[in-house]
PDB file of N, CA and C in Angstrom:
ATOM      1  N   UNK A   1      -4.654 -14.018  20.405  1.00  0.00           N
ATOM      2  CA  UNK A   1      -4.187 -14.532  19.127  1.00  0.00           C
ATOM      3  C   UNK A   1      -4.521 -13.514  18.036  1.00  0.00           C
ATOM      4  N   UNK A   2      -3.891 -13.523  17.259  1.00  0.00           N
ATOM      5  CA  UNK A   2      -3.659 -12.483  16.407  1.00  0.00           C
ATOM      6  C   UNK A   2      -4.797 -12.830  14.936  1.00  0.00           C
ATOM      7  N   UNK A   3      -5.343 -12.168  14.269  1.00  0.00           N
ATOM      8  CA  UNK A   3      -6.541 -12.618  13.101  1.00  0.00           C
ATOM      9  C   UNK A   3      -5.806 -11.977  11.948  1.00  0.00           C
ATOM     10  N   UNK A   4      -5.349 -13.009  10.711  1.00  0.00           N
ATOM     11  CA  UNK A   4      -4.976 -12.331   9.486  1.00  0.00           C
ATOM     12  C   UNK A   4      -6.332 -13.352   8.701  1.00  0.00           C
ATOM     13  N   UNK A   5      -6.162 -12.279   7.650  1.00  0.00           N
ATOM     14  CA  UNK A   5      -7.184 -12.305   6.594  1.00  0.00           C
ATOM     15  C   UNK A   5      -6.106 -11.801   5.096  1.00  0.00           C
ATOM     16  N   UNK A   6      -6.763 -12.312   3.904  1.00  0.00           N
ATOM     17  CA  UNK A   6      -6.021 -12.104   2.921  1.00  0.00           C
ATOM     18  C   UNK A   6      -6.389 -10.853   2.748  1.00  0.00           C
ATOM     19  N   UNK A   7      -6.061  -9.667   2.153  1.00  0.00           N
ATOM     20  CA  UNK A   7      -6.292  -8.218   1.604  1.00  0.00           C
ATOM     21  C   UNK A   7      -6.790  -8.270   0.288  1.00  0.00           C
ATOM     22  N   UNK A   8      -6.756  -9.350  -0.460  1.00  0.00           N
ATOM     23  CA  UNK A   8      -7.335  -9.347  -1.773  1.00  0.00           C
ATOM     24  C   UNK A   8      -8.631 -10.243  -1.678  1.00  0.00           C
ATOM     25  N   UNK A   9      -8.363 -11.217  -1.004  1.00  0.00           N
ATOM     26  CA  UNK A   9      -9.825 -12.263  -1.203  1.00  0.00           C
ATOM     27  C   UNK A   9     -10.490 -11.992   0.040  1.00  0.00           C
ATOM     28  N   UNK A  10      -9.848 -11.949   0.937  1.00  0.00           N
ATOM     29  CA  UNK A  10     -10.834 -12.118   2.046  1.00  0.00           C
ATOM     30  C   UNK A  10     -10.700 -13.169   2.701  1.00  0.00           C
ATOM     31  N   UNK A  11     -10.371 -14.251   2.212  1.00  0.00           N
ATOM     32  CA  UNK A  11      -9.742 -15.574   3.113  1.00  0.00           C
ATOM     33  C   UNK A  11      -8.904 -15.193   4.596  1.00  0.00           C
ATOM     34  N   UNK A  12      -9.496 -16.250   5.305  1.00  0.00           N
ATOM     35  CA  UNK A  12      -8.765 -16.054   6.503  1.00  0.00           C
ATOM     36  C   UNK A  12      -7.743 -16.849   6.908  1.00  0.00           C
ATOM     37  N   UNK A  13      -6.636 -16.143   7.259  1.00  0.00           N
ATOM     38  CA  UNK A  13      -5.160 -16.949   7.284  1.00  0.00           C
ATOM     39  C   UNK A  13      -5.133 -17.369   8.331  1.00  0.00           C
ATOM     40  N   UNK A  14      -5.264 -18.768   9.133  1.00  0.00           N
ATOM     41  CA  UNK A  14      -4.914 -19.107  10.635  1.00  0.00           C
ATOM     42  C   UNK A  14      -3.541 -19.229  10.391  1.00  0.00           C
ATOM     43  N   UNK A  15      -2.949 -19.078  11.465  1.00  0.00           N
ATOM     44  CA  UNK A  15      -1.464 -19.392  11.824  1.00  0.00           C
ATOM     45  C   UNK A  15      -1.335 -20.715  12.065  1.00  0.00           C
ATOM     46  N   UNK A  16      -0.311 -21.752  11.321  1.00  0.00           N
ATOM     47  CA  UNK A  16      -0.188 -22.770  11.385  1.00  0.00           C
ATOM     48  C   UNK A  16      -0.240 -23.552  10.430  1.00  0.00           C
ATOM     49  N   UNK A  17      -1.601 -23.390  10.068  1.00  0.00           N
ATOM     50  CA  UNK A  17      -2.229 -24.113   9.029  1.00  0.00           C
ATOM     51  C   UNK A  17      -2.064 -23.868   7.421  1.00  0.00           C
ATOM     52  N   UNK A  18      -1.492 -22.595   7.125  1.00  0.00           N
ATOM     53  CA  UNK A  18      -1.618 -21.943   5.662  1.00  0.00           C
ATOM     54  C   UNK A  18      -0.622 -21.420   5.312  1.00  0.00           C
ATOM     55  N   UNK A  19       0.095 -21.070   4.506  1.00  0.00           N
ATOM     56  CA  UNK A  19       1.552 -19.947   4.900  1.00  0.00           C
ATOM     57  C   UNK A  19       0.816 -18.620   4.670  1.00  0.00           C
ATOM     58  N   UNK A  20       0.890 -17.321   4.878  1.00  0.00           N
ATOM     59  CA  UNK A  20       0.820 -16.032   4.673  1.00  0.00           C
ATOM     60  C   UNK A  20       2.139 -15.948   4.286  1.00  0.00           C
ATOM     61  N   UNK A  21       1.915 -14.437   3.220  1.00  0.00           N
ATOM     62  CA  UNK A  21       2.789 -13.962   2.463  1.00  0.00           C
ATOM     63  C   UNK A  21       2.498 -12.410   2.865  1.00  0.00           C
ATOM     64  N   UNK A  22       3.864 -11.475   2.986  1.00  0.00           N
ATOM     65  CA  UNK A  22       3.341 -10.220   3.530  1.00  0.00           C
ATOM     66  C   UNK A  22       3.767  -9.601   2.076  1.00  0.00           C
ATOM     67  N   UNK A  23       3.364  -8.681   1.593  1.00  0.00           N
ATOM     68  CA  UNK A  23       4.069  -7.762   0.469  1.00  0.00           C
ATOM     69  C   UNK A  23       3.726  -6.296   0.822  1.00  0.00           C
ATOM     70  N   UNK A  24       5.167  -5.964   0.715  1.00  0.00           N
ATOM     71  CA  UNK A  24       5.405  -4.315   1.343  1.00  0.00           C
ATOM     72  C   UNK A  24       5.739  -3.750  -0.177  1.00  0.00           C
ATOM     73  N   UNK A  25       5.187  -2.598  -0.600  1.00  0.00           N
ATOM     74  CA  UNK A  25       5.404  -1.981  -1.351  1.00  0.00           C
ATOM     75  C   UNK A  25       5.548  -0.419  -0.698  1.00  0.00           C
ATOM     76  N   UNK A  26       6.424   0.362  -1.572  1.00  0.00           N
ATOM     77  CA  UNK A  26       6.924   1.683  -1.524  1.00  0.00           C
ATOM     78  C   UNK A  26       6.624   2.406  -2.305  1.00  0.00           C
ATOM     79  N   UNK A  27       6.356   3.741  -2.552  1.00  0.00           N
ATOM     80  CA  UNK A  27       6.690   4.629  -4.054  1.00  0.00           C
ATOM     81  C   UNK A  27       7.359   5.892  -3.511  1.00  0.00           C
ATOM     82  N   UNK A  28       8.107   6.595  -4.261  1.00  0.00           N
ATOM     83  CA  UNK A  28       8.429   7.603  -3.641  1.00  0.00           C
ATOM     84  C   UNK A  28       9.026   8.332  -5.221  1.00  0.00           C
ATOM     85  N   UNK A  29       9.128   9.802  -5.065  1.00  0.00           N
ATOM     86  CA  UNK A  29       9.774  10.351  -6.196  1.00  0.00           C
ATOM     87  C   UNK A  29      10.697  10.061  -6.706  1.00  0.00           C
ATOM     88  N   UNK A  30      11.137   9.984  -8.163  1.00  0.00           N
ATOM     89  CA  UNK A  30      12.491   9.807  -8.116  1.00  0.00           C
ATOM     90  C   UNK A  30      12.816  10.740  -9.078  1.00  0.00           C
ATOM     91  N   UNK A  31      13.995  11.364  -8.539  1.00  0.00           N
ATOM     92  CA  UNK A  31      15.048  12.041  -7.899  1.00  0.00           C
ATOM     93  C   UNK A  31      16.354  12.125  -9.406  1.00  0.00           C
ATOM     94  N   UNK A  32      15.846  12.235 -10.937  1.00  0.00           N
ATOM     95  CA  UNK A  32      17.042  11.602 -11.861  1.00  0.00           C
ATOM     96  C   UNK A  32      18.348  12.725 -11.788  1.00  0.00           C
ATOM     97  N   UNK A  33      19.611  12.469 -11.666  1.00  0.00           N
ATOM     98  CA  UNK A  33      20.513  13.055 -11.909  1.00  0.00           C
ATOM     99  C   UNK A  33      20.831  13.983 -13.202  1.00  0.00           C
ATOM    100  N   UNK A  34      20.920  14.827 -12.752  1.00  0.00           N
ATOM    101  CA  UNK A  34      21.548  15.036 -14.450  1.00  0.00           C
ATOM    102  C   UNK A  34      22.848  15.137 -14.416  1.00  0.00           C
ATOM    103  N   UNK A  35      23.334  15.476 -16.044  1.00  0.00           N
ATOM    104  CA  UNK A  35      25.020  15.056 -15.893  1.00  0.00           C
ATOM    105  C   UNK A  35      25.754  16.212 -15.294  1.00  0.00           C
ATOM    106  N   UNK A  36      26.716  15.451 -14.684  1.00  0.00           N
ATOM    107  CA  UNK A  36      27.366  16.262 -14.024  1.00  0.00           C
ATOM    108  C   UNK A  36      28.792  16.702 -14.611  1.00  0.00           C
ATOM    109  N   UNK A  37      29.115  18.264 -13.719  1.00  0.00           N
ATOM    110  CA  UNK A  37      30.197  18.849 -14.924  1.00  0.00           C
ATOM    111  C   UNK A  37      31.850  19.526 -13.517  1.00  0.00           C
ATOM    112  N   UNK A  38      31.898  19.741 -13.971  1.00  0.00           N
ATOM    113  CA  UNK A  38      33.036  20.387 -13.270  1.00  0.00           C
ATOM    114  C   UNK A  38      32.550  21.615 -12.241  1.00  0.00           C
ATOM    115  N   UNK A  39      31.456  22.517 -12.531  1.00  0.00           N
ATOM    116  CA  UNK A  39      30.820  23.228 -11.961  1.00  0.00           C
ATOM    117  C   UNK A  39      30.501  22.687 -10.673  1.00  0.00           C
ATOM    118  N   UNK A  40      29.574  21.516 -11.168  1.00  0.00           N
ATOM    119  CA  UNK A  40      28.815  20.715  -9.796  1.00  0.00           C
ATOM    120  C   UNK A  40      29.972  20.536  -9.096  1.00  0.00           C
ATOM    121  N   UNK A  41      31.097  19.936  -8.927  1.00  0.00           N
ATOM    122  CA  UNK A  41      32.011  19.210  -8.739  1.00  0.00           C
ATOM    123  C   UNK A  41      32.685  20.730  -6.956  1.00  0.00           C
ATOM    124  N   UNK A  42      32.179  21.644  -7.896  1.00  0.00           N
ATOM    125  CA  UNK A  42      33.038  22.564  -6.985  1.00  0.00           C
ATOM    126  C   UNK A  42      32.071  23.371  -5.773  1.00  0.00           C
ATOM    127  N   UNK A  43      30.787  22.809  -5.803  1.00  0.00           N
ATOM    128  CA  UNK A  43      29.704  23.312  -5.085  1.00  0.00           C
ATOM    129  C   UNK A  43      29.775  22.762  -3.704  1.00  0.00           C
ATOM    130  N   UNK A  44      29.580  23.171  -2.776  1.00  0.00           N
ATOM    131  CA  UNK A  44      29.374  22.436  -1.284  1.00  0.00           C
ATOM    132  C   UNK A  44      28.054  21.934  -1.298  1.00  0.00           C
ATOM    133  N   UNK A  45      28.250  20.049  -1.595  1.00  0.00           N
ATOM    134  CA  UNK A  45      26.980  20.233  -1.565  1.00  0.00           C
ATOM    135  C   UNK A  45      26.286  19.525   0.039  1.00  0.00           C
ATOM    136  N   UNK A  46      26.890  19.840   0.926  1.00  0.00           N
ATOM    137  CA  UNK A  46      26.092  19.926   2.591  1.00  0.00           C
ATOM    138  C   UNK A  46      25.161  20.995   2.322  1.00  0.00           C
ATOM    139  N   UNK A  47      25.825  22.309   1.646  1.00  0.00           N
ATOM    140  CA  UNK A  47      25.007  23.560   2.189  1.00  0.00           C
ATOM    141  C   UNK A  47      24.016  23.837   0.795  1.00  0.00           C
ATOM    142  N   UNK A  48      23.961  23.044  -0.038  1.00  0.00           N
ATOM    143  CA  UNK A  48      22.984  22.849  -1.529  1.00  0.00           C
ATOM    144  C   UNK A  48      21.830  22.094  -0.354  1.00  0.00           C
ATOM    145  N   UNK A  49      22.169  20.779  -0.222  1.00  0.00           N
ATOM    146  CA  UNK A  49      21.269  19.638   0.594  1.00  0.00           C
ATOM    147  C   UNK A  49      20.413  21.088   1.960  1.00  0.00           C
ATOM    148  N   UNK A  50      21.251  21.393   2.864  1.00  0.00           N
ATOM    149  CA  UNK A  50      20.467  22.049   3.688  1.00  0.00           C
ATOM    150  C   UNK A  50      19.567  23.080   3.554  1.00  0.00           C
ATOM    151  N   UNK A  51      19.706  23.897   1.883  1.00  0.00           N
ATOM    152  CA  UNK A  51      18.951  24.797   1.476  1.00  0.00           C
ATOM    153  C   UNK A  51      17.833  24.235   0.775  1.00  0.00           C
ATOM    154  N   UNK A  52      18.052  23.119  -0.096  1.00  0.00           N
ATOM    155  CA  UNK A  52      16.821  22.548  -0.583  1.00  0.00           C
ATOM    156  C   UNK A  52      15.417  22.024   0.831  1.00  0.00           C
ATOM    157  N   UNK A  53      16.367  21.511   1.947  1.00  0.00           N
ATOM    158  CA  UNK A  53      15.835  21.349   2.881  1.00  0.00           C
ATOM    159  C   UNK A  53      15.102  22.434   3.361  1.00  0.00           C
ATOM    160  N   UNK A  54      15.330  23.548   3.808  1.00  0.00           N
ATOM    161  CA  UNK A  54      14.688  24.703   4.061  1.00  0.00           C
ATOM    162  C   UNK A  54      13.986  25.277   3.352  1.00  0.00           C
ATOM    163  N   UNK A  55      13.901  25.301   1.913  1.00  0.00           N
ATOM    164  CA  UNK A  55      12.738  25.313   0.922  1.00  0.00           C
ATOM    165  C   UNK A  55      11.859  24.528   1.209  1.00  0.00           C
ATOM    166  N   UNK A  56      11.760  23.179   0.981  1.00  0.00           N
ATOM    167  CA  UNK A  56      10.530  22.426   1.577  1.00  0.00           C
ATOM    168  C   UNK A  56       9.911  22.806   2.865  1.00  0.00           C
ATOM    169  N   UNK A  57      10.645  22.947   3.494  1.00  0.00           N
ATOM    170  CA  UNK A  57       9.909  23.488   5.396  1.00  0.00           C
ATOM    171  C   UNK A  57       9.161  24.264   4.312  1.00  0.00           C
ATOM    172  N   UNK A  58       9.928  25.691   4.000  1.00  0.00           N
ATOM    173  CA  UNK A  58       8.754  26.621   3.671  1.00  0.00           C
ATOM    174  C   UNK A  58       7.993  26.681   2.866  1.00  0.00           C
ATOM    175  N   UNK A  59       7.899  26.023   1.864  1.00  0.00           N
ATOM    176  CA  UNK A  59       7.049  25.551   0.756  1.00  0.00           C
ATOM    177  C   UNK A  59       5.762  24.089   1.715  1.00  0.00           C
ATOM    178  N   UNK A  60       5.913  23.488   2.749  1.00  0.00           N
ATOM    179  CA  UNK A  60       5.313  23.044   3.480  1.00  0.00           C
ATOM    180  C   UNK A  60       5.489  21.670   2.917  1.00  0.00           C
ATOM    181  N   UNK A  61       6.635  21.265   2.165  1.00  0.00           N
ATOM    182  CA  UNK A  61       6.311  19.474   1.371  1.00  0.00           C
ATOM    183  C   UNK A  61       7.187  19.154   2.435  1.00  0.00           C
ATOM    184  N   UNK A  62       6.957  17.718   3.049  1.00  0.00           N
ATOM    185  CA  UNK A  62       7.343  16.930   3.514  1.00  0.00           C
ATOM    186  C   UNK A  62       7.488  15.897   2.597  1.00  0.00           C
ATOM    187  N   UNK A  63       8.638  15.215   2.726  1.00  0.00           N
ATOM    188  CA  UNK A  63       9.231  13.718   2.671  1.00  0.00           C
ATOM    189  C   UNK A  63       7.863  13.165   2.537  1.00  0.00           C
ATOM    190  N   UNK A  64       7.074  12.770   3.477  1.00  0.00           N
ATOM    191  CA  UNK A  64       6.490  11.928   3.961  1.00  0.00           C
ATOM    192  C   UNK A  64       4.797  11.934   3.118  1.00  0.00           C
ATOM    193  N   UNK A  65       5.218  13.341   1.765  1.00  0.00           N
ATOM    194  CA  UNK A  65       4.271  13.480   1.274  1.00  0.00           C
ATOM    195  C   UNK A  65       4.391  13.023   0.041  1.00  0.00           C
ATOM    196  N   UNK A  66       5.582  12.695  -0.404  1.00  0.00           N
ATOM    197  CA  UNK A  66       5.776  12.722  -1.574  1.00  0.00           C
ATOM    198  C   UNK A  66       6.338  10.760  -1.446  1.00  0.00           C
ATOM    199  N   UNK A  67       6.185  10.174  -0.239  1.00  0.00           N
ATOM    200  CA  UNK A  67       6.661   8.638  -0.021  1.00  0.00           C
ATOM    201  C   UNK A  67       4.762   7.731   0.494  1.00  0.00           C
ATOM    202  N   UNK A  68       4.356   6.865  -0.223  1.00  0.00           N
ATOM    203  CA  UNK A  68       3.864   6.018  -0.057  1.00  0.00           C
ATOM    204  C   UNK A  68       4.437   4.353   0.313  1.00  0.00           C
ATOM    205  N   UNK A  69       3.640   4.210   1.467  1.00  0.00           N
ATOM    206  CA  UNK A  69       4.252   3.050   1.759  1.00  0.00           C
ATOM    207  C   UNK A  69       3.050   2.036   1.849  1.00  0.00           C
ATOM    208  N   UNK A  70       2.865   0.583   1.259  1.00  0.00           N
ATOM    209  CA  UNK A  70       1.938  -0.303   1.842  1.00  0.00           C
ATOM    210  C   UNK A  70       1.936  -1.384   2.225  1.00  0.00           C
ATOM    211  N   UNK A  71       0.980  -2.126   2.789  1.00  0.00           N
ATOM    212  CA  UNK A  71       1.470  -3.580   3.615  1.00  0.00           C
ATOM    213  C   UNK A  71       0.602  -4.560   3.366  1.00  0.00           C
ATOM    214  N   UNK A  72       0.316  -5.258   2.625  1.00  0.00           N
ATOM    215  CA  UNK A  72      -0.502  -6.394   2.475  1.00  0.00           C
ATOM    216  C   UNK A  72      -0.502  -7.631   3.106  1.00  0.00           C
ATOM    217  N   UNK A  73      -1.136  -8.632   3.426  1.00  0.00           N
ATOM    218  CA  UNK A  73      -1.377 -10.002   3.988  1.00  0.00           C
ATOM    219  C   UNK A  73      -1.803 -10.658   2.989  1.00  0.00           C
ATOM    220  N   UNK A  74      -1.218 -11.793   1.981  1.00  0.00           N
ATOM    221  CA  UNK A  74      -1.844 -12.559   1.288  1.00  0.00           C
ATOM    222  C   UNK A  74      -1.780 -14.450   1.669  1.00  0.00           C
ATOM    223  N   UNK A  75      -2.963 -14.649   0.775  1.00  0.00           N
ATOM    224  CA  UNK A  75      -2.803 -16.171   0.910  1.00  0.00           C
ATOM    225  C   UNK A  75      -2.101 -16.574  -0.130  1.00  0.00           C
ATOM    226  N   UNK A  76      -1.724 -18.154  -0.151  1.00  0.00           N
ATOM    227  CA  UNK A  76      -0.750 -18.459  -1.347  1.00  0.00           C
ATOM    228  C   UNK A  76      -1.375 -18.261  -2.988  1.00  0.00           C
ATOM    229  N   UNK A  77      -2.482 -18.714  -2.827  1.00  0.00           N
ATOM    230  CA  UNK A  77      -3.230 -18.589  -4.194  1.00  0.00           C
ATOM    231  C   UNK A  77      -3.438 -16.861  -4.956  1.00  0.00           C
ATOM    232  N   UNK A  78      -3.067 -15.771  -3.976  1.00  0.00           N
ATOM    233  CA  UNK A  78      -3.366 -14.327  -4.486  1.00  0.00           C
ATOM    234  C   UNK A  78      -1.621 -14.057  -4.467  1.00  0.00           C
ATOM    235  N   UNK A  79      -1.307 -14.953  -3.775  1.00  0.00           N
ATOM    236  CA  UNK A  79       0.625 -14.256  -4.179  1.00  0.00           C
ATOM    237  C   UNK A  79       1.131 -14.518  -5.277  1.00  0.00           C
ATOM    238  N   UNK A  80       0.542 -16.186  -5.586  1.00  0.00           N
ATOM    239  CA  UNK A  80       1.271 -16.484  -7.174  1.00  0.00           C
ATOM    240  C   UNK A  80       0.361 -15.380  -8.141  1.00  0.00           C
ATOM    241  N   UNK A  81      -0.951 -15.228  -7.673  1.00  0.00           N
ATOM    242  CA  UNK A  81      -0.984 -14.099  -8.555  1.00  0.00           C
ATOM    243  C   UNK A  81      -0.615 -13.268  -8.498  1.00  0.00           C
ATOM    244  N   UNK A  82      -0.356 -12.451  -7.104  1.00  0.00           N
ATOM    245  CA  UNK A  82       0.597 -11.070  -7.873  1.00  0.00           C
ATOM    246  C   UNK A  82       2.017 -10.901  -8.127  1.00  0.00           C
ATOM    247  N   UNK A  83       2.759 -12.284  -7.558  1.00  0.00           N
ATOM    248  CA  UNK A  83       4.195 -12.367  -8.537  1.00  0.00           C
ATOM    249  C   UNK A  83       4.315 -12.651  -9.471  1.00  0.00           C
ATOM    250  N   UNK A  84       3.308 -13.914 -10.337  1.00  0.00           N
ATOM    251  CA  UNK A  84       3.228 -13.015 -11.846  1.00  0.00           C
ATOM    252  C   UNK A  84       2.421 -11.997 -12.901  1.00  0.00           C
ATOM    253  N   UNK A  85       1.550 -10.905 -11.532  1.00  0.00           N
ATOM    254  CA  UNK A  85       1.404  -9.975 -12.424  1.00  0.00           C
ATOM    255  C   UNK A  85       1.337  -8.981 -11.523  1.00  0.00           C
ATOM    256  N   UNK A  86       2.834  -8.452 -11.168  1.00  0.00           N
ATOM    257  CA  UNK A  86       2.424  -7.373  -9.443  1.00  0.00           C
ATOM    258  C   UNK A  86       1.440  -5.729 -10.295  1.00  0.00           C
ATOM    259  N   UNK A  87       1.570  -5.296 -11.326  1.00  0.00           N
ATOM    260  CA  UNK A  87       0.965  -4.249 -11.901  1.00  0.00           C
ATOM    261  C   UNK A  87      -0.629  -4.631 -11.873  1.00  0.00           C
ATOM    262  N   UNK A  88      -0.789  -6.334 -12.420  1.00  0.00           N
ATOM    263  CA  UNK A  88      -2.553  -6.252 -12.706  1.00  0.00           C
ATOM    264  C   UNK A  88      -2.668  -6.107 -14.359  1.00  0.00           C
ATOM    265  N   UNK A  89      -2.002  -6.138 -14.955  1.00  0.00           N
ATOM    266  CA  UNK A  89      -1.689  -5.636 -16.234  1.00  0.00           C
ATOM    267  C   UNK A  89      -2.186  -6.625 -17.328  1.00  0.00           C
ATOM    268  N   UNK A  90      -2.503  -7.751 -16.796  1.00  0.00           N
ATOM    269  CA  UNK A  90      -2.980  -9.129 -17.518  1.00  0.00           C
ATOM    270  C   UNK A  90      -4.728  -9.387 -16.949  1.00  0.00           C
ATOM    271  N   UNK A  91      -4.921  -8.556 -15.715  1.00  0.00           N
ATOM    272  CA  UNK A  91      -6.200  -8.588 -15.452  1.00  0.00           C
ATOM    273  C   UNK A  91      -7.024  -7.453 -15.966  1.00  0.00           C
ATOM    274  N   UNK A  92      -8.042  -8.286 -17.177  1.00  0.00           N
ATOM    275  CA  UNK A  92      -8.613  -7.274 -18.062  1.00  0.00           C
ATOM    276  C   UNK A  92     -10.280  -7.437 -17.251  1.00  0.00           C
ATOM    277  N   UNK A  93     -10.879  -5.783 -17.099  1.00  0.00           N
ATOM    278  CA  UNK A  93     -12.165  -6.070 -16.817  1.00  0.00           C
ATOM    279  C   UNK A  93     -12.804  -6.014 -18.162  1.00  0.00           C
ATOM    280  N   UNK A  94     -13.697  -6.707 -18.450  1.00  0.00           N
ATOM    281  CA  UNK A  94     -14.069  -6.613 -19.792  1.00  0.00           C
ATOM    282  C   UNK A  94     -15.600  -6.366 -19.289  1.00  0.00           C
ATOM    283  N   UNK A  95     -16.126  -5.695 -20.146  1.00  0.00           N
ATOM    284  CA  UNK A  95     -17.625  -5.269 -20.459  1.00  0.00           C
ATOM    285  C   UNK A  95     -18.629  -5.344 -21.221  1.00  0.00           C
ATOM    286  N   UNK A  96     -19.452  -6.095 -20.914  1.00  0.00           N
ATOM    287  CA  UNK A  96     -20.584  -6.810 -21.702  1.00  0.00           C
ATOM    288  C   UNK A  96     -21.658  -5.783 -21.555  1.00  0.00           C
ATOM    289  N   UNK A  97     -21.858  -5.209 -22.593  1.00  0.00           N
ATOM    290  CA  UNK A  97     -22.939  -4.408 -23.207  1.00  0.00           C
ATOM    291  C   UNK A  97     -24.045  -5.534 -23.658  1.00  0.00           C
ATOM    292  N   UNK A  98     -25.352  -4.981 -23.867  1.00  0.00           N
ATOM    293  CA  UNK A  98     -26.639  -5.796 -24.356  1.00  0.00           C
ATOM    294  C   UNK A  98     -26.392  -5.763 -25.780  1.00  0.00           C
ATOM    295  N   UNK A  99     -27.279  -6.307 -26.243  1.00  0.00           N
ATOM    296  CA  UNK A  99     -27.237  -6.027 -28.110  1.00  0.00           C
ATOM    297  C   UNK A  99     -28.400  -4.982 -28.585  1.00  0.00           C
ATOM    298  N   UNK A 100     -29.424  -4.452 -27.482  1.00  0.00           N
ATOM    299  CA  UNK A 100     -30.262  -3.572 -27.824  1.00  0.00           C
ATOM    300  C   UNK A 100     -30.266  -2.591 -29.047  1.00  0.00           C
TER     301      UNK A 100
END
């Protein structure tokens, strides 16, 4: 039998009894266009794509460096929290200094 646990609390999810929620998140570069002109229009771009490709080989970046991927297990009580706040952006740590 398989053991899930929440990734944020620590709660343990039995199967059956609780729903689990999975949340997959991605990041990866992005990539903005710029405008395009009549120039672009007349370029092959198979053999643009296969040269940028061969720059990376030799420059050593992989895809796979510039793509984050992650996988979480939550319980219901940490999902409503992070569907309404998937950034964290409302969770303030605040810091209590002495009055010394």
């Amino acid at each position: 039998m398989l053991h899930f646990s929440c990734d944020h609390c620590g709660k343990e999810l039995r199967p059956g009894e609780e729903r689990r929620f999975v949340v997959r998140i991605e990041s990866h570069a992005a990539d903005d266009p710029s405008e395009i002109t009549e120039a672009d229009l007349d370029v092959d771009h198979l053999q643009e794509v296969s040269k940028l490709l061969c720059d990376q080989e030799d420059e050593g970046i992989a895809v796979e460096e510039t793509t984050s991927k992650f996988r979480y297990d939550l319980c219901p009580e940490c999902h409503r929290r992070f569907v309404r706040d998937p950034l964290g952006k409302e969770t303030v740590h605040k810091l209590y200094f002495s009055k010394n």
